[in-house]
C-alpha atoms as a PDB file:
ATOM      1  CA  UNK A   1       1.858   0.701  28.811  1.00  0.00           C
ATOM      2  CA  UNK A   2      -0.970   2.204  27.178  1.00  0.00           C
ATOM      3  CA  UNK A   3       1.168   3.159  24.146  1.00  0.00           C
ATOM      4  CA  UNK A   4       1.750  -0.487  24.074  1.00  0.00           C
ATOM      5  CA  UNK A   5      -2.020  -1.693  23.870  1.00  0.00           C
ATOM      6  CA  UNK A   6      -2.755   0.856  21.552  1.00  0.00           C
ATOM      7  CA  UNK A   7       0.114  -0.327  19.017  1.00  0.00           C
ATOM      8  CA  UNK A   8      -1.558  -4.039  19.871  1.00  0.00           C
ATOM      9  CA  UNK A   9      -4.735  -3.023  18.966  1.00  0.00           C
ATOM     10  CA  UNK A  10      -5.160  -0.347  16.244  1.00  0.00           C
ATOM     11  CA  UNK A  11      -3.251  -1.580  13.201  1.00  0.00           C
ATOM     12  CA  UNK A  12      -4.437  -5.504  13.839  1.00  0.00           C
ATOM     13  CA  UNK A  13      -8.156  -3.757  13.350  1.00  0.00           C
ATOM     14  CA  UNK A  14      -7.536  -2.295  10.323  1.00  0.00           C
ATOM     15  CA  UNK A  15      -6.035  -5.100   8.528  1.00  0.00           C
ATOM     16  CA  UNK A  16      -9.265  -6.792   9.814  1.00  0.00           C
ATOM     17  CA  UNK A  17     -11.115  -4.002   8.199  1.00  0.00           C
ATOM     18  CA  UNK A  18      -9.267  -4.366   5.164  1.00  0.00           C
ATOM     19  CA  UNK A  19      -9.634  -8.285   4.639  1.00  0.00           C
ATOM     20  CA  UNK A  20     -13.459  -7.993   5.326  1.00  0.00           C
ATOM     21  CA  UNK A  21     -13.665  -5.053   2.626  1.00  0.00           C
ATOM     22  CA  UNK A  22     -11.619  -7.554   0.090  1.00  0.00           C
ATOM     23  CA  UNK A  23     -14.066 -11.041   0.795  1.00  0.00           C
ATOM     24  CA  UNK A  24     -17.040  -8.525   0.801  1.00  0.00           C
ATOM     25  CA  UNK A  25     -16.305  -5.970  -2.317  1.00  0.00           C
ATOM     26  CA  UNK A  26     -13.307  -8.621  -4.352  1.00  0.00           C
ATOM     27  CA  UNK A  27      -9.113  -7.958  -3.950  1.00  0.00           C
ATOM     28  CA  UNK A  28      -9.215  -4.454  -6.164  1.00  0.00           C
ATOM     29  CA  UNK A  29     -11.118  -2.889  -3.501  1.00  0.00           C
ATOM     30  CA  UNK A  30      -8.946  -4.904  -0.540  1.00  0.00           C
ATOM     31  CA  UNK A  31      -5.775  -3.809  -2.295  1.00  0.00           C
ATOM     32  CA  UNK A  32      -7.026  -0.498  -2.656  1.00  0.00           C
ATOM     33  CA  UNK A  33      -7.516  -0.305   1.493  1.00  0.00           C
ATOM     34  CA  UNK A  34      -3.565  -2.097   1.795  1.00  0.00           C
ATOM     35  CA  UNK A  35      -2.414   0.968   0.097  1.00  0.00           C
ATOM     36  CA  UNK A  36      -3.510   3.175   2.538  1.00  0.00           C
ATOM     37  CA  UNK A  37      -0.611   3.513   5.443  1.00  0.00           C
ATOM     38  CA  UNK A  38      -2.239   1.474   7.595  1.00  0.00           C
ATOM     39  CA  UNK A  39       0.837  -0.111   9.186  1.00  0.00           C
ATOM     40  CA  UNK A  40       3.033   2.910   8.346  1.00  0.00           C
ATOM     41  CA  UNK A  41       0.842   5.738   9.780  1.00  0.00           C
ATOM     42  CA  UNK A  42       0.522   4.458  13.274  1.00  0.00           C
ATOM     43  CA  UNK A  43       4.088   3.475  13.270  1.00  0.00           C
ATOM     44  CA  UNK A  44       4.522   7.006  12.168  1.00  0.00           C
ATOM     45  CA  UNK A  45       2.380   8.347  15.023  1.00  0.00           C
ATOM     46  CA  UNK A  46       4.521   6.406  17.379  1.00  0.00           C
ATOM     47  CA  UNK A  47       7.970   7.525  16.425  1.00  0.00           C
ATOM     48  CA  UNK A  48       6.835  10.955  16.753  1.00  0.00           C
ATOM     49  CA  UNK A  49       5.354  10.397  20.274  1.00  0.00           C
ATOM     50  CA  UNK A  50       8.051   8.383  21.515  1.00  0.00           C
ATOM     51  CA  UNK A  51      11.323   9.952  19.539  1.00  0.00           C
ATOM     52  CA  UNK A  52       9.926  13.269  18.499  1.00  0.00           C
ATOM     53  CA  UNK A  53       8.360  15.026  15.551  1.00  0.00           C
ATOM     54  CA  UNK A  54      12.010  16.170  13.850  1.00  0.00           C
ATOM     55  CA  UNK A  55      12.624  11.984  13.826  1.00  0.00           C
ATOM     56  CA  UNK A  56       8.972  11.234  12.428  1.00  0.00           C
ATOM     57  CA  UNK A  57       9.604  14.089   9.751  1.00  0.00           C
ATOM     58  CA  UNK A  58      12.793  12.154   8.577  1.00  0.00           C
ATOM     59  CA  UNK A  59      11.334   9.070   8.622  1.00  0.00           C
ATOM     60  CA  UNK A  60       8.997   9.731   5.855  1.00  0.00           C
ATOM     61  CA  UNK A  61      11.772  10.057   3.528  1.00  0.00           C
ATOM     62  CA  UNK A  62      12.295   5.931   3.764  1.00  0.00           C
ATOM     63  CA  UNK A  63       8.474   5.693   3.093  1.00  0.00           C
ATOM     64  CA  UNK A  64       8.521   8.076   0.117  1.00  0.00           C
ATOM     65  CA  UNK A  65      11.416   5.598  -0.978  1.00  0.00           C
ATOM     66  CA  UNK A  66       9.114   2.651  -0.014  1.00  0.00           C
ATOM     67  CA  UNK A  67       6.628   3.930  -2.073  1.00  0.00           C
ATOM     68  CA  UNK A  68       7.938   3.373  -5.587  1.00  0.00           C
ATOM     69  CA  UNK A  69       9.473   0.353  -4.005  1.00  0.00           C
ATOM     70  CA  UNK A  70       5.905  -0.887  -3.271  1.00  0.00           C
ATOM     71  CA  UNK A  71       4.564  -0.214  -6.934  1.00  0.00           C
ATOM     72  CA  UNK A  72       7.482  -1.783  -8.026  1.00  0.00           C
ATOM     73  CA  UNK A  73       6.757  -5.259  -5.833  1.00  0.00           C
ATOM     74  CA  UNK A  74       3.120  -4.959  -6.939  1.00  0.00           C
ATOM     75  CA  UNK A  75       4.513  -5.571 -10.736  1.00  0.00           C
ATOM     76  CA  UNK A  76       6.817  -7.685 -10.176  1.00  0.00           C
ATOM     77  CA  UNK A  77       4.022 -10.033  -8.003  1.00  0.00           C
ATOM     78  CA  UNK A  78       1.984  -9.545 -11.226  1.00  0.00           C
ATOM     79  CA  UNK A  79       4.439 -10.410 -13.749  1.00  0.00           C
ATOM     80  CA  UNK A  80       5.410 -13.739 -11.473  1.00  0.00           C
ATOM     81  CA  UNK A  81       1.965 -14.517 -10.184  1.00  0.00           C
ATOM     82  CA  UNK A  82       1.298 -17.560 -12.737  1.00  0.00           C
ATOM     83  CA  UNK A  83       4.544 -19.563 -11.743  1.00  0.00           C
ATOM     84  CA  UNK A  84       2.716 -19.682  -7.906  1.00  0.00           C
ATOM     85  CA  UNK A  85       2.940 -17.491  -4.318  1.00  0.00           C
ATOM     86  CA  UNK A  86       6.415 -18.636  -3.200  1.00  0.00           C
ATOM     87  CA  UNK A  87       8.455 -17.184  -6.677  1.00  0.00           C
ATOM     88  CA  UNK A  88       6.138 -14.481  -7.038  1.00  0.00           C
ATOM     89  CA  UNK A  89       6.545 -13.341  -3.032  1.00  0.00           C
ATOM     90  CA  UNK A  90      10.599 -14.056  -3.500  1.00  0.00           C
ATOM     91  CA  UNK A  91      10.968 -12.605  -7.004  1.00  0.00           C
ATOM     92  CA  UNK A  92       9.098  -9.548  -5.661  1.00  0.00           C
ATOM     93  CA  UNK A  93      10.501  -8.824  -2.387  1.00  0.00           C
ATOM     94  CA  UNK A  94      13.834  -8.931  -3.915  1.00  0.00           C
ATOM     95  CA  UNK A  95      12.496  -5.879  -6.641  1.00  0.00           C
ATOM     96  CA  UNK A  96      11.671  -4.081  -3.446  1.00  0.00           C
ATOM     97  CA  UNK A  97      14.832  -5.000  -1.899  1.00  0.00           C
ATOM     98  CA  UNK A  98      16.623  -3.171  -4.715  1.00  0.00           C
ATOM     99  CA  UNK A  99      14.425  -0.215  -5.831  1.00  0.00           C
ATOM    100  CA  UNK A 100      14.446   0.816  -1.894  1.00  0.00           C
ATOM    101  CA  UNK A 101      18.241   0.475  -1.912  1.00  0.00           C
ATOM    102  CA  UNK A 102      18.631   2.486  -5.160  1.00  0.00           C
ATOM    103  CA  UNK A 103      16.835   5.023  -3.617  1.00  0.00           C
ATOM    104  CA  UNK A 104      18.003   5.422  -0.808  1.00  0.00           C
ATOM    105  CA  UNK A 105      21.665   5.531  -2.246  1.00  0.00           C
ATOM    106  CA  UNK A 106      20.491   8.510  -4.450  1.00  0.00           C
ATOM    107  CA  UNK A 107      19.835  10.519  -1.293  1.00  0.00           C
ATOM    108  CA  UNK A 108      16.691  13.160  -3.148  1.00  0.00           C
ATOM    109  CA  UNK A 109      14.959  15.252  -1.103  1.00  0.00           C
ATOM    110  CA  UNK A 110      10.969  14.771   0.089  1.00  0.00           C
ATOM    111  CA  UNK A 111      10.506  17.080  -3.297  1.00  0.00           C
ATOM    112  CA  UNK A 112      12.473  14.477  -5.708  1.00  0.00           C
ATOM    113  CA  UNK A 113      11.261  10.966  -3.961  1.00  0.00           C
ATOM    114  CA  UNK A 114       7.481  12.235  -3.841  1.00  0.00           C
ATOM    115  CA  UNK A 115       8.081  12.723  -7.743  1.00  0.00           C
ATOM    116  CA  UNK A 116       9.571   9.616  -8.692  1.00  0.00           C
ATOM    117  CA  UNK A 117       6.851   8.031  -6.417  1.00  0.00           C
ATOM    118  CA  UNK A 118       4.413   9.162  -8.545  1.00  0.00           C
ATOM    119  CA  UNK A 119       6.045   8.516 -11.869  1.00  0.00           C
ATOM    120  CA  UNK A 120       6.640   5.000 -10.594  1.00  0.00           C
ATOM    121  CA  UNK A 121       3.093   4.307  -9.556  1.00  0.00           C
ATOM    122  CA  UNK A 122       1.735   5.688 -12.664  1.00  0.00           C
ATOM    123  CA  UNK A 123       4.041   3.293 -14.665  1.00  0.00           C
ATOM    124  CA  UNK A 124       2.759   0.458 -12.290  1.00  0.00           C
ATOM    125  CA  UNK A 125      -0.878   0.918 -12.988  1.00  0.00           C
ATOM    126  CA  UNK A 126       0.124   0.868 -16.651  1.00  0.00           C
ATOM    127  CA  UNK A 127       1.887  -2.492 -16.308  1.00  0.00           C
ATOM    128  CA  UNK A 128      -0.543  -4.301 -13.927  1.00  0.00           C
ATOM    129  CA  UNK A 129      -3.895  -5.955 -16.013  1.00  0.00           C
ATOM    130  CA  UNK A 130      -6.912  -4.367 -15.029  1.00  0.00           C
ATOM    131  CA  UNK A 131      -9.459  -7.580 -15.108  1.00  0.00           C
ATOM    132  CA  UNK A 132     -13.111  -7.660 -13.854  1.00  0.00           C
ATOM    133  CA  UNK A 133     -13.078  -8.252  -9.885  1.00  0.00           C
ATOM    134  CA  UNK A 134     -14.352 -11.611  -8.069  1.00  0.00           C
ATOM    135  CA  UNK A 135     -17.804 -11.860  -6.519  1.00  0.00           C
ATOM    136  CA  UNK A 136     -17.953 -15.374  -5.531  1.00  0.00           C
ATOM    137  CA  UNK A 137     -17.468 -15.575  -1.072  1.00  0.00           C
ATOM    138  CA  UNK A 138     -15.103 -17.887   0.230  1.00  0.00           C
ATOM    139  CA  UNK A 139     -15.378 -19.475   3.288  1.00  0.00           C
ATOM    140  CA  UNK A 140     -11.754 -18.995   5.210  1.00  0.00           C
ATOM    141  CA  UNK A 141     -10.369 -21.054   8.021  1.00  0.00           C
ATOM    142  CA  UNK A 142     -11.415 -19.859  11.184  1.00  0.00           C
ATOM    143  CA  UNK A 143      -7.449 -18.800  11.996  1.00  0.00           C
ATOM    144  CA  UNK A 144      -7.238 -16.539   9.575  1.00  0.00           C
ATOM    145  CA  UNK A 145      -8.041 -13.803  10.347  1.00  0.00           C
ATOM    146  CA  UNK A 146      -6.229 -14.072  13.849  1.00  0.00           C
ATOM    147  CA  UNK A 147      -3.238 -14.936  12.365  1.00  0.00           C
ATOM    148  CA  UNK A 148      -3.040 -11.837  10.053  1.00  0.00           C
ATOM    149  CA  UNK A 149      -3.761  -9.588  13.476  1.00  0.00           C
ATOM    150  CA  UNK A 150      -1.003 -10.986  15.375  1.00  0.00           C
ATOM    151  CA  UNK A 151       1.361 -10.907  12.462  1.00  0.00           C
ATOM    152  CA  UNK A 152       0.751  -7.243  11.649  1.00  0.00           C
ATOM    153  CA  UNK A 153       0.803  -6.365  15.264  1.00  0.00           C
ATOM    154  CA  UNK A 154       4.200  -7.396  15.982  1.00  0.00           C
ATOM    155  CA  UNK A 155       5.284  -5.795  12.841  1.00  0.00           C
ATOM    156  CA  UNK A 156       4.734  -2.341  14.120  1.00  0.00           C
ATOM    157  CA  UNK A 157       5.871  -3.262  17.934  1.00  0.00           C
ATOM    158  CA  UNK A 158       9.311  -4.295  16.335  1.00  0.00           C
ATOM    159  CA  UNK A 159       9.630  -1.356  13.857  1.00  0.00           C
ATOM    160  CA  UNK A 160       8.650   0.797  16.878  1.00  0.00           C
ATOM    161  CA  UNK A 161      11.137  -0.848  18.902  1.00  0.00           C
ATOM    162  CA  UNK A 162      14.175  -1.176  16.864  1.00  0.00           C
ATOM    163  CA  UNK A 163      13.855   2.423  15.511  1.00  0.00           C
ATOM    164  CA  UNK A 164      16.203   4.592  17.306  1.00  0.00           C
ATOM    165  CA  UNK A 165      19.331   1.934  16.519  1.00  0.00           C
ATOM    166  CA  UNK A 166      18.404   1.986  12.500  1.00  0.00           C
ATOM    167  CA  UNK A 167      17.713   5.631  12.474  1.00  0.00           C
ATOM    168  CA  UNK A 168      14.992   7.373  10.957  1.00  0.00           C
ATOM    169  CA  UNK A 169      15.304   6.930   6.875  1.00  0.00           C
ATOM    170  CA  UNK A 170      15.246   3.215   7.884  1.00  0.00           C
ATOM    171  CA  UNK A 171      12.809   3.301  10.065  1.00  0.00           C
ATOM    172  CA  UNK A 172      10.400   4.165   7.500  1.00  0.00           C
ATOM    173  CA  UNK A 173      11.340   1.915   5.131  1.00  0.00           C
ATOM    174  CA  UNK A 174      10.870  -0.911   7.083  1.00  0.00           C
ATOM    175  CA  UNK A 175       7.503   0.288   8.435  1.00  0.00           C
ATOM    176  CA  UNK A 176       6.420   0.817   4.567  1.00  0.00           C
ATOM    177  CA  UNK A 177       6.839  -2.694   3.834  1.00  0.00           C
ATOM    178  CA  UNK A 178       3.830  -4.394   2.236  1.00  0.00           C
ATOM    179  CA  UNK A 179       3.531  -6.449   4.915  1.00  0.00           C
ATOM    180  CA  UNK A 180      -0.630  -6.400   4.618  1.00  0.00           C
ATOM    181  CA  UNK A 181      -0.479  -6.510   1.039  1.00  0.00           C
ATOM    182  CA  UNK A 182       1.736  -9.587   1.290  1.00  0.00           C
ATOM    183  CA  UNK A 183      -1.054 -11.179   4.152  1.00  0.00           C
ATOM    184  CA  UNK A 184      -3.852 -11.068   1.911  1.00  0.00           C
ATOM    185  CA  UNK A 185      -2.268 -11.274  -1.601  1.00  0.00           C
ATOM    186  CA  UNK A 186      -0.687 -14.964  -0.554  1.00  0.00           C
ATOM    187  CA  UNK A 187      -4.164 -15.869   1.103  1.00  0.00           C
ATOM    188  CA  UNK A 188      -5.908 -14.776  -2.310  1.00  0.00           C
ATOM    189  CA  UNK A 189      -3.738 -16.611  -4.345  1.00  0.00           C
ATOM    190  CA  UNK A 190      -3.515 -20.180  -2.669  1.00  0.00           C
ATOM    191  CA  UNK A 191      -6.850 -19.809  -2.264  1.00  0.00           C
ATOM    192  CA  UNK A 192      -8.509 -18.164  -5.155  1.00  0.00           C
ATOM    193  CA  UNK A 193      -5.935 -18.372  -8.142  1.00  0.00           C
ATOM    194  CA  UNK A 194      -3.161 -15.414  -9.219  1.00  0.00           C
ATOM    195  CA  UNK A 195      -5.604 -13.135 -11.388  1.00  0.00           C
ATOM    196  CA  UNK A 196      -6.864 -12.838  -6.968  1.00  0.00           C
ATOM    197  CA  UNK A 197      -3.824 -11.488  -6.459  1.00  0.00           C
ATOM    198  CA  UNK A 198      -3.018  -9.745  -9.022  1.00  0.00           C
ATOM    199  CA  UNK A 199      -5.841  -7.780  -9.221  1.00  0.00           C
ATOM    200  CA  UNK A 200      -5.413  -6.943  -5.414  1.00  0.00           C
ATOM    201  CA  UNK A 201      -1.906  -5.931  -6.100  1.00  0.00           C
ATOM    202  CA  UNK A 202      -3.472  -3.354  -8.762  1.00  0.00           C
ATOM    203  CA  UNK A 203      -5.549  -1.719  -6.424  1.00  0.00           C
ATOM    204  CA  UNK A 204      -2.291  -1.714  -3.924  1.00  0.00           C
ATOM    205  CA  UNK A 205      -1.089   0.270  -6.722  1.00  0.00           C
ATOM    206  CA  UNK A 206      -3.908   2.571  -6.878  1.00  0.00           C
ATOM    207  CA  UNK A 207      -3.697   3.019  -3.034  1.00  0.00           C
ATOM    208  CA  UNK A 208      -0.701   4.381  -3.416  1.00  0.00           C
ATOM    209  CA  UNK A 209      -1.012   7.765  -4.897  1.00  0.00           C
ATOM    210  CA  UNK A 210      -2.672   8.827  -1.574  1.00  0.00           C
ATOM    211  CA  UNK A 211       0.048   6.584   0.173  1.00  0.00           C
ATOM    212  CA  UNK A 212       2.972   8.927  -1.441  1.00  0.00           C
ATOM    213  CA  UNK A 213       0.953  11.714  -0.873  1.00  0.00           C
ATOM    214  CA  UNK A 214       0.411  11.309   3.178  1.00  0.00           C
ATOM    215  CA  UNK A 215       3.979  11.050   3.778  1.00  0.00           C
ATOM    216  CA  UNK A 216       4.784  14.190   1.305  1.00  0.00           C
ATOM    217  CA  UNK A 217       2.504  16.463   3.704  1.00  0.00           C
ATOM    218  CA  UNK A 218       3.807  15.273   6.749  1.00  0.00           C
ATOM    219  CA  UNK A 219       7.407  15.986   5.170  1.00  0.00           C
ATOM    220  CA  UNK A 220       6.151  19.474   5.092  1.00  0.00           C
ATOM    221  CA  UNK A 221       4.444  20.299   8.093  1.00  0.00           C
ATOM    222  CA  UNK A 222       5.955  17.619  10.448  1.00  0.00           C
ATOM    223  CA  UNK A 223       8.374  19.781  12.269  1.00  0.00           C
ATOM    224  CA  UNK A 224       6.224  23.269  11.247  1.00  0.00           C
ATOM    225  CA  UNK A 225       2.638  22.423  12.920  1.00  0.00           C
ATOM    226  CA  UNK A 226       1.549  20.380  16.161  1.00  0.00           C
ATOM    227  CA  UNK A 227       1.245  16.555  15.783  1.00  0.00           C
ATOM    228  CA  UNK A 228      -3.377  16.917  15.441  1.00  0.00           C
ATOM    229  CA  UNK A 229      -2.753  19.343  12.260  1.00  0.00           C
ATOM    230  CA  UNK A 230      -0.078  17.778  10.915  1.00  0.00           C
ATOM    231  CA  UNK A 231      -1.222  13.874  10.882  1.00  0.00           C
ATOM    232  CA  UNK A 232      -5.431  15.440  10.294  1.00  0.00           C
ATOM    233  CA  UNK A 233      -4.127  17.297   7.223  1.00  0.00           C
ATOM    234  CA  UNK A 234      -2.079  14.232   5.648  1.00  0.00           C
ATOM    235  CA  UNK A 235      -4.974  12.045   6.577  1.00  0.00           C
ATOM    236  CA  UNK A 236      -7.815  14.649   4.684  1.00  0.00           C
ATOM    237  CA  UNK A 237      -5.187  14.449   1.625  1.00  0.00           C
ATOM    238  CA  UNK A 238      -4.948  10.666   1.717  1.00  0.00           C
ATOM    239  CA  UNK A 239      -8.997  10.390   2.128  1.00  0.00           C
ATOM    240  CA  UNK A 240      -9.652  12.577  -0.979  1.00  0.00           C
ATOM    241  CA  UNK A 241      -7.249  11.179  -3.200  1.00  0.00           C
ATOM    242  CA  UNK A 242      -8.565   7.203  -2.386  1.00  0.00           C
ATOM    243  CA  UNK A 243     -12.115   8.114  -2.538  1.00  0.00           C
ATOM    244  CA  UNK A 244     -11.559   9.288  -5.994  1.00  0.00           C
ATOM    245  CA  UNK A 245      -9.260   6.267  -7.046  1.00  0.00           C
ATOM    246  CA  UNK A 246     -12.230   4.103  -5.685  1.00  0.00           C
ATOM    247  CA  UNK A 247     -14.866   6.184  -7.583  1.00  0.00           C
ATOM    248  CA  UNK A 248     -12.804   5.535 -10.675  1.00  0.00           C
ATOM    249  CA  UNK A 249     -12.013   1.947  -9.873  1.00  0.00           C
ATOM    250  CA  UNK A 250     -16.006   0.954  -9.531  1.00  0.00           C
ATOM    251  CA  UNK A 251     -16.647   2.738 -12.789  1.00  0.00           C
ATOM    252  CA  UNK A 252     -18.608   0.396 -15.208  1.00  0.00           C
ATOM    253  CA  UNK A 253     -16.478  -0.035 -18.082  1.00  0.00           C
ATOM    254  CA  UNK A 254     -17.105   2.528 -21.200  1.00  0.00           C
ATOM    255  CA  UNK A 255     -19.398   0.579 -24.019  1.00  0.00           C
ATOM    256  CA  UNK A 256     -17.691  -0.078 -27.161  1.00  0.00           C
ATOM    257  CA  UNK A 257     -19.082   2.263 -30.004  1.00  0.00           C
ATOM    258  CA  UNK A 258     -20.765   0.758 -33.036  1.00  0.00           C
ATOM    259  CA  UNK A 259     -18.774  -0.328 -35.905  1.00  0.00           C
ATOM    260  CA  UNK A 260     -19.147   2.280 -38.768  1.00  0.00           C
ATOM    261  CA  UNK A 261     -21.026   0.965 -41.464  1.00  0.00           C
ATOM    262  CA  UNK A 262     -18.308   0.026 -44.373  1.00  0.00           C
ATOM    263  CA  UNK A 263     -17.718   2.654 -47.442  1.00  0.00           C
ATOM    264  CA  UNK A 264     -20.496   2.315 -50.401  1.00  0.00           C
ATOM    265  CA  UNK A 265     -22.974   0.227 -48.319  1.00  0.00           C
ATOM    266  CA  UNK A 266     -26.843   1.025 -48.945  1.00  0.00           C
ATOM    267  CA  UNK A 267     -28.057   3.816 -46.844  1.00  0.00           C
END
């Protein structure tokens, strides 16, 4: 019962954490927070409490595959965005669809996934336009915010719950779907305009170099150290790397140099 509340409680509050960061600091920042595992790590936590830590250590290798899923569903949002939410959300969930599949018909190792996860982020932030972030405030209905708790929350009650009949690799997969990214990206575009969301699906993209990252430590030390070491270490890795892709991200941009005066022009 108390495993229960927590799951009801702990992931809704960071998604509310996360939307307050995006209305207060614009949808890079917001998408940056998205890309952390906030669904995925507590669902992680909870497999390995309630199945074991040899069944959490499998698991990450669906959320190393949902990672360069993920970067893939944040371009194809982008590249979609302007023809509105509904093809955008379709067009992209069915990238994901595929890229997760491909992967996870390739069978790699923790080694292989966590590199293609990385190429395939890196190739994302390429793709996705990096555009100045909004600083307007918007005034959101008052079930908004409610709605996004609940929906998360029963997200990682029914991953939790339907894990031991789809097996680990699955498991993880599922729990590593952009479901908060999807929340506020769709709220951001009806109610902002696509450049919103795209921008928030660029800092998704960011977020998920330390995403890859926390599931390639606990790949290693999962079954090796106790649960506090393990899940502390791959949370230390994940806080380093998103502190410095949020250092980078509020950056000014670099000044443009002078043009050089033209050949034979009076000194």
């Amino acid at each position: 019962m108390e495993l229960l509340v927590f799951k009801l409680v702990l992931t809704p509050l960071l998604l509310l954490a996360a939307s307050l960061a995006a209305r207060r600091w614009g949808e890079a920042v917001g998408g940056l927070l998205v890309g952390l595992p906030l669904t995925s790590g507590p669902v992680s936590v909870f497999l390995a409490l309630e199945h074991g830590s040899a069944f959490a250590a499998q698991a990450t290798s669906g959320s190393l595959t949902a990672t360069a899923a993920q970067a893939a569903f944040c371009v194809a949002y982008c590249r979609l965005a302007p023809r509105g939410w509904s093809v955008a959300l379709a067009g992209a969930g069915l990238t994901f669809a595929v890229v997760a599949g491909f992967l996870q018909w390739s069978a790699l190792p923790a080694n292989g996934l966590y590199i293609v996860a990385i190429l395939t982020v890196a190739l994302a932030l390429n793709l996705i336009p990096n555009k100045p972030a909004r600083t307007a405030r918007l005034n959101a209905p008052w079930w908004d915010l409610p709605s996004r708790m609940a929906l998360i929350a029963g997200l990682v009650v029914g991953v939790t719950l339907i894990a031991p009949y789809v097996g680990p690799e699955a498991s993880g997969v599922l729990a590593s779907l952009p479901f908060m990214a999807i929340i506020l990206a769709v709220f951001a575009h009806r109610m902002i305009g696509h450049e919103a969301a795209q921008q928030l699906m660029r800092g998704m993209a960011a977020g998920l170099l330390g995403f890859a990252s926390f599931f390639y430590v606990l790949s290693l030390t999962l079954t090796r150290w106790s649960l506090p070491s393990a899940y502390g270490g791959a949370i230390l890795c994940v806080l380093t790397i998103q502190a410095i892709s949020l250092y980078r991200m509020r950056l000014p941009a670099p000044c443009l140099h002078a043009k050089p005066k033209a050949e034979g022009s009076a000194s």
